[in-house]
N, C-alpha and C. Protein backbone atom coordinates (compact mmCIF):
# COMPACT_ATOMS: atom_id res chain seq x y z
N UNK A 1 0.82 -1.16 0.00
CA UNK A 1 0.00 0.00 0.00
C UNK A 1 0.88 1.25 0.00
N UNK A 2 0.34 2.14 -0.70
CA UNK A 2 1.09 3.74 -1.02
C UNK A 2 0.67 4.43 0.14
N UNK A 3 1.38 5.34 0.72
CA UNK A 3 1.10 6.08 1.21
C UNK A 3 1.40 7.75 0.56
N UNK A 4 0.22 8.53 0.94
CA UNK A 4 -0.08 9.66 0.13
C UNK A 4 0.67 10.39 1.18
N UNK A 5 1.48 11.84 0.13
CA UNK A 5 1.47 12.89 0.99
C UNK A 5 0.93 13.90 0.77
N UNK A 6 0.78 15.02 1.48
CA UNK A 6 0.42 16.38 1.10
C UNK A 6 -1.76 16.06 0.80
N UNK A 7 -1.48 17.32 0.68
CA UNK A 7 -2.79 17.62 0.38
C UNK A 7 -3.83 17.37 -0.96
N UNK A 8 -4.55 16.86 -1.42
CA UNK A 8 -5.51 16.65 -2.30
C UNK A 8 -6.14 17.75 -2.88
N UNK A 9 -6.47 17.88 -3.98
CA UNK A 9 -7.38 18.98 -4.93
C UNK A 9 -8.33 19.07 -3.59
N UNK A 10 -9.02 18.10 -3.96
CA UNK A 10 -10.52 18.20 -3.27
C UNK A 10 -10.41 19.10 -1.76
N UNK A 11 -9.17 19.02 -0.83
CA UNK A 11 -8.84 19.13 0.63
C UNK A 11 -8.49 20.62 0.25
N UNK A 12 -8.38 21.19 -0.46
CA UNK A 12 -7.84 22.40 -0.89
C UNK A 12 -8.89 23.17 -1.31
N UNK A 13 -10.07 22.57 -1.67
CA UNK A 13 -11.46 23.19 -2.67
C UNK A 13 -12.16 23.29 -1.37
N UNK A 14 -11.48 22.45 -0.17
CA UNK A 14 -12.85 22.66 0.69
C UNK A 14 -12.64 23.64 1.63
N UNK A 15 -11.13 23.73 2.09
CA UNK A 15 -10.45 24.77 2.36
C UNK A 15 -10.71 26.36 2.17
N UNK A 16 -10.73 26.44 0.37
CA UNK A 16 -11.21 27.76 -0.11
C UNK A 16 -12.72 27.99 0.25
N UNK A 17 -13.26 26.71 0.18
CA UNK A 17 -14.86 27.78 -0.08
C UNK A 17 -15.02 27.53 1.95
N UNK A 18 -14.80 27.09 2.49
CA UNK A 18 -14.50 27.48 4.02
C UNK A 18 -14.34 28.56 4.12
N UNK A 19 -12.96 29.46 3.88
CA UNK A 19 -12.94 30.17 3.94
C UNK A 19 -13.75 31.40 3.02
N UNK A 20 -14.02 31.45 2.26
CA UNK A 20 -14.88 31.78 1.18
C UNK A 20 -15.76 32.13 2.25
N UNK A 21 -16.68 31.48 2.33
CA UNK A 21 -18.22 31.38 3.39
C UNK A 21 -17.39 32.66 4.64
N UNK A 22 -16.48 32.17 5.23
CA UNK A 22 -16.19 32.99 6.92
C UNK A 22 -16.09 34.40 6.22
N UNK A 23 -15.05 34.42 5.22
CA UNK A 23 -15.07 36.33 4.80
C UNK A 23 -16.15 36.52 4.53
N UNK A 24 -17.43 35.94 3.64
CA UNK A 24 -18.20 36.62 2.85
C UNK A 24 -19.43 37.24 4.61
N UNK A 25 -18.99 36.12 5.39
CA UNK A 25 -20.02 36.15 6.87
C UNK A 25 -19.22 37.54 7.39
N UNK A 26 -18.18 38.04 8.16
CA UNK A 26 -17.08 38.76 8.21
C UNK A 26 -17.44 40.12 7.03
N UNK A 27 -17.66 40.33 6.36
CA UNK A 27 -18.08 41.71 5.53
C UNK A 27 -19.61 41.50 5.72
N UNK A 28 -20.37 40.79 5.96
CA UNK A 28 -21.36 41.42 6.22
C UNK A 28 -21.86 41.92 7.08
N UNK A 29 -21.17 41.39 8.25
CA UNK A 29 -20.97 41.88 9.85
C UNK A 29 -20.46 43.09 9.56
N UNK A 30 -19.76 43.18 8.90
CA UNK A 30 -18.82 44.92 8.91
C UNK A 30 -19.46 45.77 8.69
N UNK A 31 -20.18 45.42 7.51
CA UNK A 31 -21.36 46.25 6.96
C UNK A 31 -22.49 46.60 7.89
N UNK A 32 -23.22 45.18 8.22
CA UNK A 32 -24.06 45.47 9.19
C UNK A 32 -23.87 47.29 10.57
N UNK A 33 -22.50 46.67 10.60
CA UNK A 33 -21.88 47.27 11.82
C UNK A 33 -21.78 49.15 11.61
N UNK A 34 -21.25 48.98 10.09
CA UNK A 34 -21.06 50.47 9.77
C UNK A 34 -22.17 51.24 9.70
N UNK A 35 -23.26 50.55 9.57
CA UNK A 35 -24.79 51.04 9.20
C UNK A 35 -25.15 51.21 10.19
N UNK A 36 -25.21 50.67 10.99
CA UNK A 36 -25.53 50.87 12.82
C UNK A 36 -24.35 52.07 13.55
N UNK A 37 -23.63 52.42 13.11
CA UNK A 37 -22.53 53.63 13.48
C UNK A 37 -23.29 55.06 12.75
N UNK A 38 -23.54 54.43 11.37
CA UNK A 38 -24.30 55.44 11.18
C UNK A 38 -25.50 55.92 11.56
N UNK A 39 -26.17 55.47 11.34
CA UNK A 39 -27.57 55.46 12.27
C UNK A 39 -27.50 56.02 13.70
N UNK A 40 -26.78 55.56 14.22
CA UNK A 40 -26.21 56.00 15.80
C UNK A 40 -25.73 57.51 15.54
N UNK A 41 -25.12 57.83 14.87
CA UNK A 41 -24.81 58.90 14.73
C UNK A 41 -25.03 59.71 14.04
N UNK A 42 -26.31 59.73 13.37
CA UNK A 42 -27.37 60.40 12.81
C UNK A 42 -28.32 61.08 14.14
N UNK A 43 -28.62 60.02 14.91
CA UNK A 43 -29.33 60.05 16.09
C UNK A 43 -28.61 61.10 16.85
N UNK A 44 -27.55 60.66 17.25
CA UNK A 44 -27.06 61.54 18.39
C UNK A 44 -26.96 63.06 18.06
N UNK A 45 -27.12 63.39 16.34
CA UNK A 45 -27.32 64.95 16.07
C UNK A 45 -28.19 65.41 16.28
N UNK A 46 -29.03 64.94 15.47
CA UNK A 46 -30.65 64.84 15.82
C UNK A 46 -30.67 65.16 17.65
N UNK A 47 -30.27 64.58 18.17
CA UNK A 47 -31.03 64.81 19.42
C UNK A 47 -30.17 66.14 19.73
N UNK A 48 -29.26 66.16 19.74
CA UNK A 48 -28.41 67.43 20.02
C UNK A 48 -28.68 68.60 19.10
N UNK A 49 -29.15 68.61 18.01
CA UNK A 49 -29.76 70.03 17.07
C UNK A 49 -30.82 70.25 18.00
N UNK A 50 -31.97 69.01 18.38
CA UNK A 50 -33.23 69.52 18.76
C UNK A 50 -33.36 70.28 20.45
N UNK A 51 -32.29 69.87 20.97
CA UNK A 51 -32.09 70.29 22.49
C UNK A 51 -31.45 71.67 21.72
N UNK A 52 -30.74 72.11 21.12
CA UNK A 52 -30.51 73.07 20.94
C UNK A 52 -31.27 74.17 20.28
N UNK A 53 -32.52 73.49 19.47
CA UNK A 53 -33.65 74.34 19.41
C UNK A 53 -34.59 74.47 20.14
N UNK A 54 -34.74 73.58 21.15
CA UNK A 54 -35.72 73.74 22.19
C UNK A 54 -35.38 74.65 23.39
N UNK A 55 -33.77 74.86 23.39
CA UNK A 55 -33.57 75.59 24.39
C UNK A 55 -33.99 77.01 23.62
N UNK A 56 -33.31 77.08 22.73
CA UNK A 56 -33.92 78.65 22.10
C UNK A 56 -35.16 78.85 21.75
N UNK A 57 -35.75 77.91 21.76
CA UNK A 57 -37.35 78.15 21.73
C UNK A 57 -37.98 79.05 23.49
N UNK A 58 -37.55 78.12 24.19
CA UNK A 58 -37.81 78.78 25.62
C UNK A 58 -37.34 80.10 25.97
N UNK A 59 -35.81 80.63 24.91
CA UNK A 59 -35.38 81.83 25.28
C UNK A 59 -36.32 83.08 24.92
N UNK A 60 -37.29 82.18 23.69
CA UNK A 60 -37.80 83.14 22.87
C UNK A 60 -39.47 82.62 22.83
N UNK A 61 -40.07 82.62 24.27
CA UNK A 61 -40.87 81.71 24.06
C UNK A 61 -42.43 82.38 23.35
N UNK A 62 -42.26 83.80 23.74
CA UNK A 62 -43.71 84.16 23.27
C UNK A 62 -44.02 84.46 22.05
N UNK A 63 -42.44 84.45 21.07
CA UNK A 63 -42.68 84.06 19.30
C UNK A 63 -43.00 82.37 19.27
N UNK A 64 -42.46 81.65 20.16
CA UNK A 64 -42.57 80.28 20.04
C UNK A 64 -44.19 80.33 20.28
N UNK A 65 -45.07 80.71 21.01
CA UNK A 65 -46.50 80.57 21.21
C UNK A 65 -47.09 81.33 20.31
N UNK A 66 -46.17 82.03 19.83
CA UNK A 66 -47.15 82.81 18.95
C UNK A 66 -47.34 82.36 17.19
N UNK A 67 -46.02 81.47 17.21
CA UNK A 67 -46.44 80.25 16.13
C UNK A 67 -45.47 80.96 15.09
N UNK A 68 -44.39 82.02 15.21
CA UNK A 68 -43.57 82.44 14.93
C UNK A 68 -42.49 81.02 13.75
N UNK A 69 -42.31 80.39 14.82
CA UNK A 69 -41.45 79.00 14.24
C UNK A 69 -42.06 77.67 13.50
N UNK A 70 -43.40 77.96 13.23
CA UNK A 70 -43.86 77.13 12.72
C UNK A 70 -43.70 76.88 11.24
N UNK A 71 -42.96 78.05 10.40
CA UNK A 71 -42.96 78.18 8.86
C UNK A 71 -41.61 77.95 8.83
N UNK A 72 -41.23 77.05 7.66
CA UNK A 72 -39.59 76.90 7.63
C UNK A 72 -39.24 78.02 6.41
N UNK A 73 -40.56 78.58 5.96
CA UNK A 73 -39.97 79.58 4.68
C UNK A 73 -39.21 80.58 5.58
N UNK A 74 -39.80 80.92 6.75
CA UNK A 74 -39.11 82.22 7.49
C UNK A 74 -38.06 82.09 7.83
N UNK A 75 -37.07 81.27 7.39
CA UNK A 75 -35.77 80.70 7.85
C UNK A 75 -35.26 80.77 7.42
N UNK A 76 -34.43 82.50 7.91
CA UNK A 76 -33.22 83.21 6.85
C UNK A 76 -32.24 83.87 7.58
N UNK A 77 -30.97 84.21 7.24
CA UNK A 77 -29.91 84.78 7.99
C UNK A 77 -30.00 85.64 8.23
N UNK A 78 -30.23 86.12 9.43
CA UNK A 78 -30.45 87.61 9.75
C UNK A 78 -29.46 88.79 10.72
N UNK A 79 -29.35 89.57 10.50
CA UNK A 79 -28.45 90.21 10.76
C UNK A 79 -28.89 90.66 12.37
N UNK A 80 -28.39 90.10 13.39
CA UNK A 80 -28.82 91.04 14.63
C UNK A 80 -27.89 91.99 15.46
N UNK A 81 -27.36 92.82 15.25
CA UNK A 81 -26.33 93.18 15.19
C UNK A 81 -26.91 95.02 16.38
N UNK A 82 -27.68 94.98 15.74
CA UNK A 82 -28.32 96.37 16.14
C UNK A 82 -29.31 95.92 16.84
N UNK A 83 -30.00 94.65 16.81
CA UNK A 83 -31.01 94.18 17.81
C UNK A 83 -32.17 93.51 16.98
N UNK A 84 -32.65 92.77 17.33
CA UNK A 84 -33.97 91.94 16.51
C UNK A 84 -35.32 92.32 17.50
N UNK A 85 -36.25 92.07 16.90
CA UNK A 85 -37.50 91.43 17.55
C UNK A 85 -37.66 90.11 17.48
N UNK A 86 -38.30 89.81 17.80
CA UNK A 86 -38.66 88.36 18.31
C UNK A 86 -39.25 87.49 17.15
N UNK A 87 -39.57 87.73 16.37
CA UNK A 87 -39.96 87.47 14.65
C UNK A 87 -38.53 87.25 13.99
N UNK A 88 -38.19 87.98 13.94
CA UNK A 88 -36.34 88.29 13.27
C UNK A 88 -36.07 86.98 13.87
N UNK A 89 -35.65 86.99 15.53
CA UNK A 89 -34.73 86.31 15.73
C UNK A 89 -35.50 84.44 15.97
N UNK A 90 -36.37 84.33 15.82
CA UNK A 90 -37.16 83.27 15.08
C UNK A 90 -36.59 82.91 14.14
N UNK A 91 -36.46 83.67 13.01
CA UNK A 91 -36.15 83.24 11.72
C UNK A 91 -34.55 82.70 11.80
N UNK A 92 -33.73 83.72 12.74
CA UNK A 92 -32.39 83.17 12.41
C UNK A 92 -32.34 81.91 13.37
N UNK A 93 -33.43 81.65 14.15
CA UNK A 93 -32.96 80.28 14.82
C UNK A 93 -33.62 78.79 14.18
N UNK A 94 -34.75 79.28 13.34
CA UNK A 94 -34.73 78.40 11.85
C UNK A 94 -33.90 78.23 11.38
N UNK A 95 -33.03 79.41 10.56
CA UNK A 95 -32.10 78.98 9.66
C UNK A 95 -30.69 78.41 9.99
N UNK A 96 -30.65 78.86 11.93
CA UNK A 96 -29.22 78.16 12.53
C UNK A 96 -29.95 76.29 12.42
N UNK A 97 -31.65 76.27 13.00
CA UNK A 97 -31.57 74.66 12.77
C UNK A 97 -31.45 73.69 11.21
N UNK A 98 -32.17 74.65 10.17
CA UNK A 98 -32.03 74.17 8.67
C UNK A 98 -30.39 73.61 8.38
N UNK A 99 -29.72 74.46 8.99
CA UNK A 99 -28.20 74.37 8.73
C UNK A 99 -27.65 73.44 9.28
N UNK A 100 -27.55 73.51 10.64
CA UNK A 100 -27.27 72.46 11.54
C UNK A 100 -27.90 71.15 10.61
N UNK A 101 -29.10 70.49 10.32
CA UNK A 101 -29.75 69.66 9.83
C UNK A 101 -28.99 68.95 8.46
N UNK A 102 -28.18 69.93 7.65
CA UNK A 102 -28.34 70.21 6.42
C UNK A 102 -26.08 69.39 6.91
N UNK A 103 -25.68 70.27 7.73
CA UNK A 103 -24.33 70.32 8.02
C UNK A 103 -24.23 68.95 8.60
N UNK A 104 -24.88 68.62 10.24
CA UNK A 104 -24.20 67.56 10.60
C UNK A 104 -25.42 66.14 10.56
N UNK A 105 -26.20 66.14 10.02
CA UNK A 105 -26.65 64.67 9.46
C UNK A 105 -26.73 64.94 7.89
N UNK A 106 -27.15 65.75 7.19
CA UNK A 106 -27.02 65.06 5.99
C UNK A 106 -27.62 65.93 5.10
N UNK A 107 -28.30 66.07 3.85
CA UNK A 107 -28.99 66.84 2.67
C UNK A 107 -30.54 66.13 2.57
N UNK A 108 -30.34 64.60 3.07
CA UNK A 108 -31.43 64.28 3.23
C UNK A 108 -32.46 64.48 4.75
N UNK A 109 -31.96 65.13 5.54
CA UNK A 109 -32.74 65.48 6.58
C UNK A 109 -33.76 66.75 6.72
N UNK A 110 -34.98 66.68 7.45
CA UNK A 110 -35.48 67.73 7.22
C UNK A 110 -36.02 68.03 8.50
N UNK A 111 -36.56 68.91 9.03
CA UNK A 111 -37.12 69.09 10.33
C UNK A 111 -38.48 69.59 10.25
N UNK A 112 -39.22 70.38 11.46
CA UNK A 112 -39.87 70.48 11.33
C UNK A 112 -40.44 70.78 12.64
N UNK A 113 -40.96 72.30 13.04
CA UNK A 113 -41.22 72.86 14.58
C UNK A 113 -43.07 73.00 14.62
N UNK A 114 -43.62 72.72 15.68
CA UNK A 114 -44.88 73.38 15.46
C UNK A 114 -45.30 73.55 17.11
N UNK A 115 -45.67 74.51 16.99
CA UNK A 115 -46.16 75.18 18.55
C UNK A 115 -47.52 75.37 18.52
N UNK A 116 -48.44 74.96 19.70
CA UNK A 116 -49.53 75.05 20.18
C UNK A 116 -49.35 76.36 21.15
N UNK A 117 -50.68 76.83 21.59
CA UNK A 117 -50.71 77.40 23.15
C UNK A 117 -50.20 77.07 23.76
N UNK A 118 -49.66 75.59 24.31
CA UNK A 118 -49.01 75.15 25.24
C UNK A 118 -48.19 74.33 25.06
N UNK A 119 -47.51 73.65 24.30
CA UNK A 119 -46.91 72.89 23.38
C UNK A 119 -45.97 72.94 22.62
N UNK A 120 -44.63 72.74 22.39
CA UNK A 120 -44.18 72.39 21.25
C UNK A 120 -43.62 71.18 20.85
N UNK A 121 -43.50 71.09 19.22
CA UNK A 121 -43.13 69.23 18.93
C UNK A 121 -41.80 69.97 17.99
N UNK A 122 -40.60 68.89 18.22
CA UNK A 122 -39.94 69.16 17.14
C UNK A 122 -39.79 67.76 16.71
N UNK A 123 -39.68 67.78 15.30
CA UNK A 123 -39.57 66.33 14.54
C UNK A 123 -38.45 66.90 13.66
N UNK A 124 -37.34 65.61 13.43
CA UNK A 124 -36.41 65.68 12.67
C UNK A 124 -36.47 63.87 11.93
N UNK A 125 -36.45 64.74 10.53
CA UNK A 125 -36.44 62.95 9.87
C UNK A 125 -34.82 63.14 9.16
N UNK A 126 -34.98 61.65 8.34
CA UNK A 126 -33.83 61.54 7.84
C UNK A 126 -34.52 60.41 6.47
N UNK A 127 -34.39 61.29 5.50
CA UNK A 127 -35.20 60.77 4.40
C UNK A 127 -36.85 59.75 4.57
N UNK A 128 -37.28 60.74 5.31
CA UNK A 128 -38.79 60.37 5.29
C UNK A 128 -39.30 59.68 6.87
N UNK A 129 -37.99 59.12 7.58
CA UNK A 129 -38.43 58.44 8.45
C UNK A 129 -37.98 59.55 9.63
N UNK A 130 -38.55 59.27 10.56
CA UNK A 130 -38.53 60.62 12.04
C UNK A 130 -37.16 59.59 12.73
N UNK A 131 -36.48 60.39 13.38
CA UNK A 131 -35.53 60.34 14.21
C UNK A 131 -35.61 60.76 15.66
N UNK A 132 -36.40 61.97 15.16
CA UNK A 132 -36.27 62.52 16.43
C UNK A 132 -37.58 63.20 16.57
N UNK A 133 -38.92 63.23 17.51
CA UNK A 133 -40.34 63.43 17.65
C UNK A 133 -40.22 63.79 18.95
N UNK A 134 -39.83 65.19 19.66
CA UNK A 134 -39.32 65.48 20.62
C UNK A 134 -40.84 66.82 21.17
N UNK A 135 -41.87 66.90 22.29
CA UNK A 135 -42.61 67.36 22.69
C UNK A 135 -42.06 67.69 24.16
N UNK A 136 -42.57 69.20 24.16
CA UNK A 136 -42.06 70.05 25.46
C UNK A 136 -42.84 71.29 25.72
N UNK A 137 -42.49 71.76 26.75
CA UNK A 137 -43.37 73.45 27.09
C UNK A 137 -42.17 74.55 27.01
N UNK A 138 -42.24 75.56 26.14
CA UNK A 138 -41.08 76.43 26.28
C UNK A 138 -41.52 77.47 27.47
């Protein structure tokens, strides 16, 4: 009887697609993983733009009741330099959140303020879906 050495085609084919299978498992985990980093950190702006409009909502609360922030057309750079009213400076704290929105999650994000008498909601999506559905009293 012969004795064989070394390795066989076949021991070598099974080898590759072994390994084959573990990388192809291994990039999809990665992937998985990077998508969940993102997401995570979509979130964590989102929540940090909207605390930062809610606090200026309270600074400015009787344009906030007065429904001042409810239009995103009014959301333009405004010069306060010499002093605003409360309309004015509405608008530039629209256009500081449009920006913020636009800067640190993405082109696809959009927001969106609306004040009651007693109430306000801020919603921030990220291509259609909400992120952030945040209700408070300024």
């Amino acid at each position: 009887m012969r004795r064989t050495r070394g390795s066989s085609l076949v021991e070598c084919l099974v080898a590759i697609a072994v390994f084959a299978v573990g990388s192809a498992a291994n990039a999809t985990w990665m992937m998985q993983s990077m998508a969940t980093h993102a997401r995570a950190s979509r979130l964590v702006a989102a929540v940090s733009i909207a605390g930062s409009l809610e606090a200026r909502l309270r600074l400015n609360r009787d344009a906030a009741l007065a429904g001042r922030y409810g239009d995103a057309a009014r959301a333009r750079s405004v010069d306060c330099a010499a002093g605003c009213d409360a309309a004015a400076i509405a608008a530039l704290d629209l256009h500081a959140f449009q920006q913020a929105l636009a800067t640190y999650i993405g082109p696809a994000a959009s927001g969106a303020v609306r004040c009651g008498e007693r109430a306000c909601a801020i919603r921030i999506a990220w291509r259609g879906q909400a992120i952030v559905d945040r209700r408070f009293r300024p």
